[in-house]
PDB file of N, CA and C in Angstrom:
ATOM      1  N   UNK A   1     132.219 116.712 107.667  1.00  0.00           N
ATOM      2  CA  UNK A   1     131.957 117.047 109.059  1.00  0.00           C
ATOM      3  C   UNK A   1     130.728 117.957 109.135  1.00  0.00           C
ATOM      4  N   UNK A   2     130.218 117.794 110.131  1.00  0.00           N
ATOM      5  CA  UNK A   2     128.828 118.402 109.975  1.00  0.00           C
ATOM      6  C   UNK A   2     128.871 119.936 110.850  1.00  0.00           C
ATOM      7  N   UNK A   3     128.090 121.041 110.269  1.00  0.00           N
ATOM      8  CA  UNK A   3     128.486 122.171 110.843  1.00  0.00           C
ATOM      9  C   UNK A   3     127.752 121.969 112.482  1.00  0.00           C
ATOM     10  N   UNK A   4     128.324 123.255 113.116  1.00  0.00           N
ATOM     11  CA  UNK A   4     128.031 123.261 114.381  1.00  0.00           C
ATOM     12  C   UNK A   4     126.814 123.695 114.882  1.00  0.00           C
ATOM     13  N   UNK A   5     125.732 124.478 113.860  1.00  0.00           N
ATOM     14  CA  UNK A   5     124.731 124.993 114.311  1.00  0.00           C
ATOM     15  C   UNK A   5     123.797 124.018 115.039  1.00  0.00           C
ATOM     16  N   UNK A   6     122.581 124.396 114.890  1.00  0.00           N
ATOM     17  CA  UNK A   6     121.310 123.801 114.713  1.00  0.00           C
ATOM     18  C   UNK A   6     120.270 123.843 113.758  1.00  0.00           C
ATOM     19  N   UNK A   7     119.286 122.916 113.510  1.00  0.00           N
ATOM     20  CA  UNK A   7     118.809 122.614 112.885  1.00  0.00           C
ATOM     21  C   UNK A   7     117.241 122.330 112.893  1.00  0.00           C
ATOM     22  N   UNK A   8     116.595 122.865 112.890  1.00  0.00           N
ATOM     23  CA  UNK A   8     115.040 122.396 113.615  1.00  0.00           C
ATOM     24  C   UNK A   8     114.301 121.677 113.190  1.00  0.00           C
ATOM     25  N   UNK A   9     113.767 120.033 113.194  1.00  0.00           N
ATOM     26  CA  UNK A   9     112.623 119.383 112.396  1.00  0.00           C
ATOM     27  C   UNK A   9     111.683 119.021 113.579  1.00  0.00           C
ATOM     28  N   UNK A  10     110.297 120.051 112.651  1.00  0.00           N
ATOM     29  CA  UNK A  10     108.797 119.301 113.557  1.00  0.00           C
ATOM     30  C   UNK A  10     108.527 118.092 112.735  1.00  0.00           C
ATOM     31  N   UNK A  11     107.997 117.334 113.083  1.00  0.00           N
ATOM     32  CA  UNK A  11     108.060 115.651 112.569  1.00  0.00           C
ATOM     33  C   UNK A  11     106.118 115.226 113.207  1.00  0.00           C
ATOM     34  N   UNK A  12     105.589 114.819 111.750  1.00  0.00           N
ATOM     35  CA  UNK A  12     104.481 114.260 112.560  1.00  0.00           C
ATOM     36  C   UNK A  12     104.208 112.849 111.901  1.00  0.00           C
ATOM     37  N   UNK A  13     103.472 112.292 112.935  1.00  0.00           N
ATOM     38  CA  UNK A  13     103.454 110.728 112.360  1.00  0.00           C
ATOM     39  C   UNK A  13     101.803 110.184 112.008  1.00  0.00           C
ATOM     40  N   UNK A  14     101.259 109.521 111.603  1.00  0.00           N
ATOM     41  CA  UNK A  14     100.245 108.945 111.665  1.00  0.00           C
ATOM     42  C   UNK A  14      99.767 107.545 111.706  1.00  0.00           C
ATOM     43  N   UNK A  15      99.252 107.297 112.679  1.00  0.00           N
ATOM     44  CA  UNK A  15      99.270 105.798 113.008  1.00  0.00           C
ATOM     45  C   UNK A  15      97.838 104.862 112.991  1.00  0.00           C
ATOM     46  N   UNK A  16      97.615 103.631 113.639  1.00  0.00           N
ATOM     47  CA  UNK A  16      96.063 103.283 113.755  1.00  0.00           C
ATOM     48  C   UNK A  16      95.799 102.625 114.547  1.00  0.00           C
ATOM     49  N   UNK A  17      96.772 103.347 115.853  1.00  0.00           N
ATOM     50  CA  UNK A  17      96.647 103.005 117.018  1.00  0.00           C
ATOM     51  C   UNK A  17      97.488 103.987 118.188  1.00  0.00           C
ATOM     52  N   UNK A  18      97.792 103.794 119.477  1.00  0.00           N
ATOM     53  CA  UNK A  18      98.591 104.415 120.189  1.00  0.00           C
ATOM     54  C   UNK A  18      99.749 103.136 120.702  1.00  0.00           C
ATOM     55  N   UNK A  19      99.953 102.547 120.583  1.00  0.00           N
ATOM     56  CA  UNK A  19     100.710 101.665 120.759  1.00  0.00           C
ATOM     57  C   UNK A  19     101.958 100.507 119.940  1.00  0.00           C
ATOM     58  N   UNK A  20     102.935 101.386 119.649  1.00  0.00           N
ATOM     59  CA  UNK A  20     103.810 100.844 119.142  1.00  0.00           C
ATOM     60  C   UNK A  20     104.016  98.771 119.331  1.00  0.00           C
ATOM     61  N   UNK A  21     103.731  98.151 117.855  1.00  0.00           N
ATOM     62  CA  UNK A  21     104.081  97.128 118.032  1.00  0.00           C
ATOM     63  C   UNK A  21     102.694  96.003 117.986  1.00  0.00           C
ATOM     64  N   UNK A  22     101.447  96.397 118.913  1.00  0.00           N
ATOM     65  CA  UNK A  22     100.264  95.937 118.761  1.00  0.00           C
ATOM     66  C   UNK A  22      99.134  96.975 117.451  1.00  0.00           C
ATOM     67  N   UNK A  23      99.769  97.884 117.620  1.00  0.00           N
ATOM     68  CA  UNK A  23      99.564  99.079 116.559  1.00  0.00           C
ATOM     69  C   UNK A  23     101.068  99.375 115.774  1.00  0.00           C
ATOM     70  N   UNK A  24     100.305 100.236 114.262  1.00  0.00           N
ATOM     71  CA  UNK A  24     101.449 100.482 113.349  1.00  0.00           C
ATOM     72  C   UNK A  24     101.367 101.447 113.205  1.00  0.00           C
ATOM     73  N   UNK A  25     102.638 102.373 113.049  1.00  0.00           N
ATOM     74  CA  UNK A  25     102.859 103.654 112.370  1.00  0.00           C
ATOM     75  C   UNK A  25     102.578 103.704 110.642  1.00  0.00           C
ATOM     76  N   UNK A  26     101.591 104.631 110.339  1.00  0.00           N
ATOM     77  CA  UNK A  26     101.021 104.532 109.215  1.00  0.00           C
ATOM     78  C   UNK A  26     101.768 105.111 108.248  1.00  0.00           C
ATOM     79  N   UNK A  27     102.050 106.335 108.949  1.00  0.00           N
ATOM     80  CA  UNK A  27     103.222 107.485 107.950  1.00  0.00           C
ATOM     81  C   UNK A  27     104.361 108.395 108.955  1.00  0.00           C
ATOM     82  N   UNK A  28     105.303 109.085 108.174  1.00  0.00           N
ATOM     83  CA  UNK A  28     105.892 109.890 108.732  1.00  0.00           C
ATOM     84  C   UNK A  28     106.169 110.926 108.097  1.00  0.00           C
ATOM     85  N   UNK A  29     106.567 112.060 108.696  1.00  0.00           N
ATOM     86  CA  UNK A  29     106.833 113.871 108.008  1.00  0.00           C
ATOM     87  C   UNK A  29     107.731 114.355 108.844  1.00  0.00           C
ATOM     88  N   UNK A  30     108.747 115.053 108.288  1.00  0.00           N
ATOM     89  CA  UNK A  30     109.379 115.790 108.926  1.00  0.00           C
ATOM     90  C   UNK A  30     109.829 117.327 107.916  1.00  0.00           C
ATOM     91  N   UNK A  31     109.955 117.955 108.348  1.00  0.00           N
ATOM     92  CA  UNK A  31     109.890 119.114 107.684  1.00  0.00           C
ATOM     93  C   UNK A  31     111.718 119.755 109.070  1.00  0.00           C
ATOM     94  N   UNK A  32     112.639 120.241 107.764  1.00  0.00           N
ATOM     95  CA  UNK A  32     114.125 120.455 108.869  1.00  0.00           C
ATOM     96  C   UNK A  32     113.555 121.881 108.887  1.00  0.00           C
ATOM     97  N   UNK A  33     114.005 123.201 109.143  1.00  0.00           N
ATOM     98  CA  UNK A  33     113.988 124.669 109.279  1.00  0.00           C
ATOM     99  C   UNK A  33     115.462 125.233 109.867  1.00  0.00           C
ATOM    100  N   UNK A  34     115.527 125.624 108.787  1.00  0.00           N
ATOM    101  CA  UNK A  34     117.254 127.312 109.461  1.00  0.00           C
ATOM    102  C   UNK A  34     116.850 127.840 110.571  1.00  0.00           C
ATOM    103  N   UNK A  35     118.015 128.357 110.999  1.00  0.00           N
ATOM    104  CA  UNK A  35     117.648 129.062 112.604  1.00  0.00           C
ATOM    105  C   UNK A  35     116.519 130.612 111.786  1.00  0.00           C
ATOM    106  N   UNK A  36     116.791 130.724 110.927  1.00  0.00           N
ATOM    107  CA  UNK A  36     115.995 131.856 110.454  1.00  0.00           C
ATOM    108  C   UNK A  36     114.731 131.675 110.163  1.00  0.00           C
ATOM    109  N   UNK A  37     114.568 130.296 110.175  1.00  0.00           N
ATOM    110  CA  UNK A  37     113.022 129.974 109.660  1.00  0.00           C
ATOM    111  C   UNK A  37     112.951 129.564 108.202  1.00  0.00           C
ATOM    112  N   UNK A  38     113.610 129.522 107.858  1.00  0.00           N
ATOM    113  CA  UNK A  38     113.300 129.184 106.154  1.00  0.00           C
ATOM    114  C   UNK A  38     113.306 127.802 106.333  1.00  0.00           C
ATOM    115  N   UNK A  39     112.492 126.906 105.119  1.00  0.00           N
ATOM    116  CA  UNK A  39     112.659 125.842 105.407  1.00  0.00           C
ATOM    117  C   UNK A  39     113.931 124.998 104.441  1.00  0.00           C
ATOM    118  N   UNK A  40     114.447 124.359 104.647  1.00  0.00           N
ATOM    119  CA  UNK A  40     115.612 123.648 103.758  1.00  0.00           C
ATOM    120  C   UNK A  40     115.138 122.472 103.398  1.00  0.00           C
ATOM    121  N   UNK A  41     114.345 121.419 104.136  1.00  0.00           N
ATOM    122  CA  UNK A  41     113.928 120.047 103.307  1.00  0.00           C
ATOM    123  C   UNK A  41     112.989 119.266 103.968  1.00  0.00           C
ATOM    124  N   UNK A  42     111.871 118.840 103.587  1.00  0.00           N
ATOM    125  CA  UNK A  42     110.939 117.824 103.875  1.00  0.00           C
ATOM    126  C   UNK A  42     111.070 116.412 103.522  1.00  0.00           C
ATOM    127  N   UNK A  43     110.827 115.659 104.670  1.00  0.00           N
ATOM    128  CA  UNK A  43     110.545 114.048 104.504  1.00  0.00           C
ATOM    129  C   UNK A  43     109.653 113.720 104.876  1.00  0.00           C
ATOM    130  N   UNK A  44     109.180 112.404 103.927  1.00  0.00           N
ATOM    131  CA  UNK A  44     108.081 111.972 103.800  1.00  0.00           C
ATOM    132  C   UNK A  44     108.055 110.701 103.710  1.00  0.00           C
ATOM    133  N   UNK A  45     107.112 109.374 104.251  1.00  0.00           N
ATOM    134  CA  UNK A  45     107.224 108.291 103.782  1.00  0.00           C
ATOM    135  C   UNK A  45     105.756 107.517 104.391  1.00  0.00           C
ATOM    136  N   UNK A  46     105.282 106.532 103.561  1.00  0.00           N
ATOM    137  CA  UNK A  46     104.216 105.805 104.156  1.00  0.00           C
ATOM    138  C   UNK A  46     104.715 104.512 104.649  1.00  0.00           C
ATOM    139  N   UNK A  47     104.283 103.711 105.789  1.00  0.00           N
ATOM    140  CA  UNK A  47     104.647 102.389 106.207  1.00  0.00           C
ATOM    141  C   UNK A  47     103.947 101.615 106.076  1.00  0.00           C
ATOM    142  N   UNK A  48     104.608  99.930 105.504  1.00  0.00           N
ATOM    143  CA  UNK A  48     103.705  99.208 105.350  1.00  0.00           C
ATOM    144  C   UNK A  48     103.419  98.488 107.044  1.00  0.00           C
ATOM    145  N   UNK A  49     102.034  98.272 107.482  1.00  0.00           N
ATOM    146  CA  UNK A  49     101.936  97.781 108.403  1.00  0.00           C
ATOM    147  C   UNK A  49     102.391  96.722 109.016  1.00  0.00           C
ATOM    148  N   UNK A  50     102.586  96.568 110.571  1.00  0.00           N
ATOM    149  CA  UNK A  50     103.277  95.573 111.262  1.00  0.00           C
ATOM    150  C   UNK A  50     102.639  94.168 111.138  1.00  0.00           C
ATOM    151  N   UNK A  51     103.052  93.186 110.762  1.00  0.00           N
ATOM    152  CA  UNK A  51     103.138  91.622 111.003  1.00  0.00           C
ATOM    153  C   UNK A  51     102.105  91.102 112.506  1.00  0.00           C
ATOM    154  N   UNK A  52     100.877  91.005 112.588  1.00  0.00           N
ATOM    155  CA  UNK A  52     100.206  90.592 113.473  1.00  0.00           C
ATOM    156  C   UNK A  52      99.784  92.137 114.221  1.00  0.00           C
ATOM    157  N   UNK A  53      99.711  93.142 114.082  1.00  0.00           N
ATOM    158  CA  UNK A  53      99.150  94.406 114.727  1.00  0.00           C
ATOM    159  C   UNK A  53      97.639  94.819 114.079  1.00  0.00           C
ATOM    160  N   UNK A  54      97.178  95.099 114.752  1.00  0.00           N
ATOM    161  CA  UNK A  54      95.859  95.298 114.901  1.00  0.00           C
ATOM    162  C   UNK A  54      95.318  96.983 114.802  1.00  0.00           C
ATOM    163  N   UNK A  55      94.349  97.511 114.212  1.00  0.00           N
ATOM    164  CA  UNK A  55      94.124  98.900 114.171  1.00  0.00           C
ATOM    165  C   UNK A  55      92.616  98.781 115.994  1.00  0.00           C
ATOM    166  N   UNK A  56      93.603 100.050 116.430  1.00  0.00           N
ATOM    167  CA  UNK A  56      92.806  99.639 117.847  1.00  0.00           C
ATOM    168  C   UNK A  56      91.015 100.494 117.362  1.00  0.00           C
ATOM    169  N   UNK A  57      90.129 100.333 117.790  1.00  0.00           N
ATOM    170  CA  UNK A  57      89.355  99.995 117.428  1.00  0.00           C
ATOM    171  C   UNK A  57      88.743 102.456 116.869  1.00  0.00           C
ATOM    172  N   UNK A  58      88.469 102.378 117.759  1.00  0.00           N
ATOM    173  CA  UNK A  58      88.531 104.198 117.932  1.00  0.00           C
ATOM    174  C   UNK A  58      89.160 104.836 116.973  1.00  0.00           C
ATOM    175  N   UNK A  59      90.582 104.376 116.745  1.00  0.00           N
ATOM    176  CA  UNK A  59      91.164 104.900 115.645  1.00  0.00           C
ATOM    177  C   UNK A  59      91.264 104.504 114.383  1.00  0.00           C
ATOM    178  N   UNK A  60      90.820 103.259 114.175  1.00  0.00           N
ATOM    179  CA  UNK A  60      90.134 102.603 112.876  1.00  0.00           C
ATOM    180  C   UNK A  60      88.739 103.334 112.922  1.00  0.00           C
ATOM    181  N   UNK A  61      87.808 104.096 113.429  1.00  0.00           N
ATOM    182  CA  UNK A  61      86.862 104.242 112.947  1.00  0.00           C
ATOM    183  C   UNK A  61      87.031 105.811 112.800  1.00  0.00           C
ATOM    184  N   UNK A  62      87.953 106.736 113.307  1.00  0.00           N
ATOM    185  CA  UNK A  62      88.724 107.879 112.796  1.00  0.00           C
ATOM    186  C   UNK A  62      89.201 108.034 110.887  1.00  0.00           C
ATOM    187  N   UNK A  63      89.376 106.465 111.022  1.00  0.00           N
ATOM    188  CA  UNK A  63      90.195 106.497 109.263  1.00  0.00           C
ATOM    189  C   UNK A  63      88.735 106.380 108.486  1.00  0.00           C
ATOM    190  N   UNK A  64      88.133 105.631 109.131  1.00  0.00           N
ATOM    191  CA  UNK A  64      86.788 105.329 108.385  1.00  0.00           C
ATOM    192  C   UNK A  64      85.824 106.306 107.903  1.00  0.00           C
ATOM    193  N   UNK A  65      85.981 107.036 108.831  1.00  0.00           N
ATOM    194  CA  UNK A  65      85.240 108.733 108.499  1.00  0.00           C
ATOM    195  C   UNK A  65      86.122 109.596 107.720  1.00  0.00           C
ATOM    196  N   UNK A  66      87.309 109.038 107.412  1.00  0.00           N
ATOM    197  CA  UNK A  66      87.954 110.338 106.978  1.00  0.00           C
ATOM    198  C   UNK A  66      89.214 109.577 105.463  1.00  0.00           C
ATOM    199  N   UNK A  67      88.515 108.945 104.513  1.00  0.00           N
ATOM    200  CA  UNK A  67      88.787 107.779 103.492  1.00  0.00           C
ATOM    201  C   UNK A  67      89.861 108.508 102.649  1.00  0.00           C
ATOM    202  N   UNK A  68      89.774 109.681 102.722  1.00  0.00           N
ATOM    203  CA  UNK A  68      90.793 110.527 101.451  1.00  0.00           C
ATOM    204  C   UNK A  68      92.549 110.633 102.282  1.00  0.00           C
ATOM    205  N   UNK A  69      92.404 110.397 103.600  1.00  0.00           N
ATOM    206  CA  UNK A  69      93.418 110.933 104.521  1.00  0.00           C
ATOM    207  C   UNK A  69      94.017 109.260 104.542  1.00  0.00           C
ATOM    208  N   UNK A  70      92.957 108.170 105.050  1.00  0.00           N
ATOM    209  CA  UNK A  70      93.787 107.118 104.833  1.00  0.00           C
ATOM    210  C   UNK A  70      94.195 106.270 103.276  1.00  0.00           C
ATOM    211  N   UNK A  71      93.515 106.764 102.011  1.00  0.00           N
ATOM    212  CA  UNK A  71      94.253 106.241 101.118  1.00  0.00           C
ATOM    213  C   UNK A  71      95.452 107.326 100.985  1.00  0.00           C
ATOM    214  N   UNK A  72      95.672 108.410 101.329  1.00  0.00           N
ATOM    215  CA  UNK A  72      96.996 109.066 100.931  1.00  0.00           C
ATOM    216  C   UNK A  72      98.443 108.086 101.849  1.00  0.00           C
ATOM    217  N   UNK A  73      97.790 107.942 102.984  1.00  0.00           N
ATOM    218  CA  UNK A  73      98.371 107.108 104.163  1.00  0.00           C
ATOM    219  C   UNK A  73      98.780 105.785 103.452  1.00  0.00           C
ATOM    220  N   UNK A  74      98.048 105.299 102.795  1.00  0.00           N
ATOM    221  CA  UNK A  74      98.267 103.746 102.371  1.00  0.00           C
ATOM    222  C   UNK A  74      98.940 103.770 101.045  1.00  0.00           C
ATOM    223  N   UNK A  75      99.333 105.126 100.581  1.00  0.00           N
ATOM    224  CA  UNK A  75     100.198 104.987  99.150  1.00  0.00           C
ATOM    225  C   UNK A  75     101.447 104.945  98.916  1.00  0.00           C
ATOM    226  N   UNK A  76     101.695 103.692  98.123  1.00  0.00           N
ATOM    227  CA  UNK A  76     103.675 102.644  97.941  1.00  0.00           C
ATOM    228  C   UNK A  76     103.731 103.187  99.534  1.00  0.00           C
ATOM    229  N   UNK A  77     103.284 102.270 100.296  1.00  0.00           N
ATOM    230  CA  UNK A  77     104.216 101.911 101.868  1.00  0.00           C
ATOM    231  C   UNK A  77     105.693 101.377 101.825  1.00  0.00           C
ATOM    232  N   UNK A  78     106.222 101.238 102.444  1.00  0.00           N
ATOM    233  CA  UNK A  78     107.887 100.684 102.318  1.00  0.00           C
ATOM    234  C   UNK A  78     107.794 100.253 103.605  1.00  0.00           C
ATOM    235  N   UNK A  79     108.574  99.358 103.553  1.00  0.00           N
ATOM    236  CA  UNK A  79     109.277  98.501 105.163  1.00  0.00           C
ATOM    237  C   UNK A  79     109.538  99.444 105.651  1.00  0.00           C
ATOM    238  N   UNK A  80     109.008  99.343 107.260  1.00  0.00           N
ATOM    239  CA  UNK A  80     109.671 100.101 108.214  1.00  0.00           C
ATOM    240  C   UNK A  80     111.206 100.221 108.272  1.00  0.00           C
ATOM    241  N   UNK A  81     111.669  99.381 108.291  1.00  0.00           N
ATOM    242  CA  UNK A  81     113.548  99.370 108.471  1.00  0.00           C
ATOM    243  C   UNK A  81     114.338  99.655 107.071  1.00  0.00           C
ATOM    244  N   UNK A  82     113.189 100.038 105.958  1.00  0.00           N
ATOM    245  CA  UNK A  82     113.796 100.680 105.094  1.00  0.00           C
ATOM    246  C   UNK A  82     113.533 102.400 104.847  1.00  0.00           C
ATOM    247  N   UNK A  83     112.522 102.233 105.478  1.00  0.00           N
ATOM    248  CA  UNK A  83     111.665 103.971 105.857  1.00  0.00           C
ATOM    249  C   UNK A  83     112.531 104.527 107.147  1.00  0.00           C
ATOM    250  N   UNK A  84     112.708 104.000 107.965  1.00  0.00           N
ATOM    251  CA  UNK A  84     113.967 104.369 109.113  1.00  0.00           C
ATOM    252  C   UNK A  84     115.304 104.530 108.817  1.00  0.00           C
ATOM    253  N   UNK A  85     115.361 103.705 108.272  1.00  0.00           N
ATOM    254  CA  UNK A  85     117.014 103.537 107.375  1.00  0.00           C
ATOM    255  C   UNK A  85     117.000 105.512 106.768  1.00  0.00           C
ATOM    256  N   UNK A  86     116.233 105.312 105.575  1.00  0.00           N
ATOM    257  CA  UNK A  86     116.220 106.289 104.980  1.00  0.00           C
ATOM    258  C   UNK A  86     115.798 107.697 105.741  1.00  0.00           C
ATOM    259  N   UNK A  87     115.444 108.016 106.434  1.00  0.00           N
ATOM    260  CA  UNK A  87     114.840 108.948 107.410  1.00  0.00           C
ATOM    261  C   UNK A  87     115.831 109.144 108.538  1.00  0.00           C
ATOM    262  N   UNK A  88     116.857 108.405 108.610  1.00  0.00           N
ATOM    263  CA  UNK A  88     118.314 108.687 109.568  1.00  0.00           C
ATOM    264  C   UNK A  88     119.017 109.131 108.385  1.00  0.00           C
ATOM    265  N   UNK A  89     119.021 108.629 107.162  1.00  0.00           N
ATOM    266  CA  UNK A  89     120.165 109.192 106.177  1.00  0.00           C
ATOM    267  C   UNK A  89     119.795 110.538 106.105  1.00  0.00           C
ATOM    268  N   UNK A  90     118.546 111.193 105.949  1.00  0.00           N
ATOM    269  CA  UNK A  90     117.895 112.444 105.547  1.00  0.00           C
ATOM    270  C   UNK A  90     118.728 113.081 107.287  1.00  0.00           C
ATOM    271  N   UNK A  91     118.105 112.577 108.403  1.00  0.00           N
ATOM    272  CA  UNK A  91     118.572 113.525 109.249  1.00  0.00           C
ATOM    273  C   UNK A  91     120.157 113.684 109.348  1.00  0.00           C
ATOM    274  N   UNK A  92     121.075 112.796 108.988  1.00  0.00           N
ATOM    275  CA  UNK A  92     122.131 113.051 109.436  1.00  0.00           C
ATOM    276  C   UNK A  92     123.491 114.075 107.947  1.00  0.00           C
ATOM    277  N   UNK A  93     121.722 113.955 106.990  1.00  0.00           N
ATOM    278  CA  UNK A  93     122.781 114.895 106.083  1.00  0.00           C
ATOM    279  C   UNK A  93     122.289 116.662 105.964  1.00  0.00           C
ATOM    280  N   UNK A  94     121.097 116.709 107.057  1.00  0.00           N
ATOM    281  CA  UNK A  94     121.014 117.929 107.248  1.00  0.00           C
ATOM    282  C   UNK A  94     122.031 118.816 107.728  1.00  0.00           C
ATOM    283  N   UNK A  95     122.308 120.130 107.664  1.00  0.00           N
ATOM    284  CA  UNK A  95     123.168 120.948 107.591  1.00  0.00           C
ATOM    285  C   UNK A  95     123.497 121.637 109.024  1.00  0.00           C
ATOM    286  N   UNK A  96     123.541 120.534 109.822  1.00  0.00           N
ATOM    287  CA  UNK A  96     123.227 121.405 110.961  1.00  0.00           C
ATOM    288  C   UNK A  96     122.863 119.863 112.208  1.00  0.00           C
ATOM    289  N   UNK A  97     122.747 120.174 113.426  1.00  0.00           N
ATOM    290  CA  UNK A  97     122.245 119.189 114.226  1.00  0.00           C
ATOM    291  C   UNK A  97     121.146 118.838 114.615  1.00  0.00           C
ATOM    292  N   UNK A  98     120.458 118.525 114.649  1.00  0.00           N
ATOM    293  CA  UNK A  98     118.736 117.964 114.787  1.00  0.00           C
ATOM    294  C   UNK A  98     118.714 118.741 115.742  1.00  0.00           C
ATOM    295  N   UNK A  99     117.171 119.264 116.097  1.00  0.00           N
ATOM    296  CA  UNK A  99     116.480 119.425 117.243  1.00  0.00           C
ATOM    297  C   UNK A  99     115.162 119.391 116.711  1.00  0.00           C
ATOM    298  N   UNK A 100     114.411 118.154 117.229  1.00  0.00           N
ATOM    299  CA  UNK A 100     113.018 118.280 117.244  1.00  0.00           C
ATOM    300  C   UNK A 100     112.470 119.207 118.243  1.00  0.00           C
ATOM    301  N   UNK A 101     111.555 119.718 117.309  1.00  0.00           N
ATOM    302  CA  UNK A 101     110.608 120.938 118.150  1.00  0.00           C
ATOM    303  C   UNK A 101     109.011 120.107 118.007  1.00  0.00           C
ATOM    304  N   UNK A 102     108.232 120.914 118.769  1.00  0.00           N
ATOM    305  CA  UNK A 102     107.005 120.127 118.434  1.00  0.00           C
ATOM    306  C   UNK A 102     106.080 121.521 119.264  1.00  0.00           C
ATOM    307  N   UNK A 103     104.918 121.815 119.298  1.00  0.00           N
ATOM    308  CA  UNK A 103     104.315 122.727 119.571  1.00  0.00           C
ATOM    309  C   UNK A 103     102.552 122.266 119.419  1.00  0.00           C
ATOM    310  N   UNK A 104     101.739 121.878 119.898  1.00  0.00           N
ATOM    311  CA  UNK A 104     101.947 121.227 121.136  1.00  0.00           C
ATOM    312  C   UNK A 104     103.014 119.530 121.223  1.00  0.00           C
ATOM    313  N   UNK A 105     103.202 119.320 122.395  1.00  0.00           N
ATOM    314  CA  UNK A 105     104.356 118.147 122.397  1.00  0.00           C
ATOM    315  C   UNK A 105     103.321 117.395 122.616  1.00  0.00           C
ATOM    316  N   UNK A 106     102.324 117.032 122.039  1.00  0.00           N
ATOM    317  CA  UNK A 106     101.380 115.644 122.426  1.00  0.00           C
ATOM    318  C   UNK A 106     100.911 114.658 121.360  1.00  0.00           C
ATOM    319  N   UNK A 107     100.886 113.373 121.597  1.00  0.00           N
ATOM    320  CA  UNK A 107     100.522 112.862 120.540  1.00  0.00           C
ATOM    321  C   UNK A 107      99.255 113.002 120.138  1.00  0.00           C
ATOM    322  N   UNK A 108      98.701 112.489 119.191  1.00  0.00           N
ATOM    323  CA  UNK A 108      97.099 112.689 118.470  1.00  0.00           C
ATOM    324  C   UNK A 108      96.201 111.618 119.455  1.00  0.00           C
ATOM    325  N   UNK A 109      95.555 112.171 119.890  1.00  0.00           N
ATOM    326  CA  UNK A 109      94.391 111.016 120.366  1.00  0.00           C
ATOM    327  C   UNK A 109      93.435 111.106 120.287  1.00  0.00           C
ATOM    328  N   UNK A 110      92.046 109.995 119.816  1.00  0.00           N
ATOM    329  CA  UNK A 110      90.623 110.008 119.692  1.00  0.00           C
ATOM    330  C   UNK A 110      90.265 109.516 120.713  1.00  0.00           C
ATOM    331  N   UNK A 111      89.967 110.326 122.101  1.00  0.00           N
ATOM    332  CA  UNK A 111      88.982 109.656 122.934  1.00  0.00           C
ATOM    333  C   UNK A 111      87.364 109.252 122.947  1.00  0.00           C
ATOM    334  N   UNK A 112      87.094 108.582 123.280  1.00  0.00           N
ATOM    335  CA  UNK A 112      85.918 108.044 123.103  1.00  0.00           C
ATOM    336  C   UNK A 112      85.182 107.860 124.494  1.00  0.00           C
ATOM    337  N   UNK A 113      84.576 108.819 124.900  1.00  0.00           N
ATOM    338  CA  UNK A 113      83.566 107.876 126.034  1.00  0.00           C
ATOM    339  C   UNK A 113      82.117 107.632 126.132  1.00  0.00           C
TER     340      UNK A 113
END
């Protein structure tokens, strides 16, 4: 049974696009934290890209300038539904109940005009 507290994970993702599905989630992180702040456990995983998705164009040329960030991104990817799979097992054996925090709450974006 899982205790009653809480549990805090900031979680960041990296993708090569903004759009789930026509774009792919590249990686994921989550880092849990004690109500005290200490940290108790990090997750980590790279994804292999989606079946017909496309890197939208702005944010393919983000990776392009920045080659050391997307080969870390592109190393042993795993199926999404095995990277999810595993990333619900991690949250639900934390010690405590999820609460994502996030600081700022926005996703990453390269505007371009």
């Amino acid at each position: 049974m899982r205790p009653t507290g809480e549990i805090y994970v900031s979680t960041d993702i990296e993708a090569d696009g903004p759009i789930p599905g026509p774009h792919s989630m590249l990686s994921l992180g989550s880092a849990a934290y004690l109500p005290s702040g200490t940290l108790h456990s990090t997750f980590s995983v790279n994804l292999i890209q989606l079946d017909g998705a496309q890197p939208e164009p702005s944010t393919q040329a983000f990776w392009d300038k920045n080659p050391e960030a997307w080969a870390k991104c592109r190393k042993d990817p795993e199926a999404p539904n095995l990277a999810m799979s595993r990333f619900s097992d991690w949250l639900n054996n934390l010690p405590g109940r999820p609460v994502f925090v996030g600081y700022p709450a926005g996703y990453d974006f390269l505007f371009v005009y």
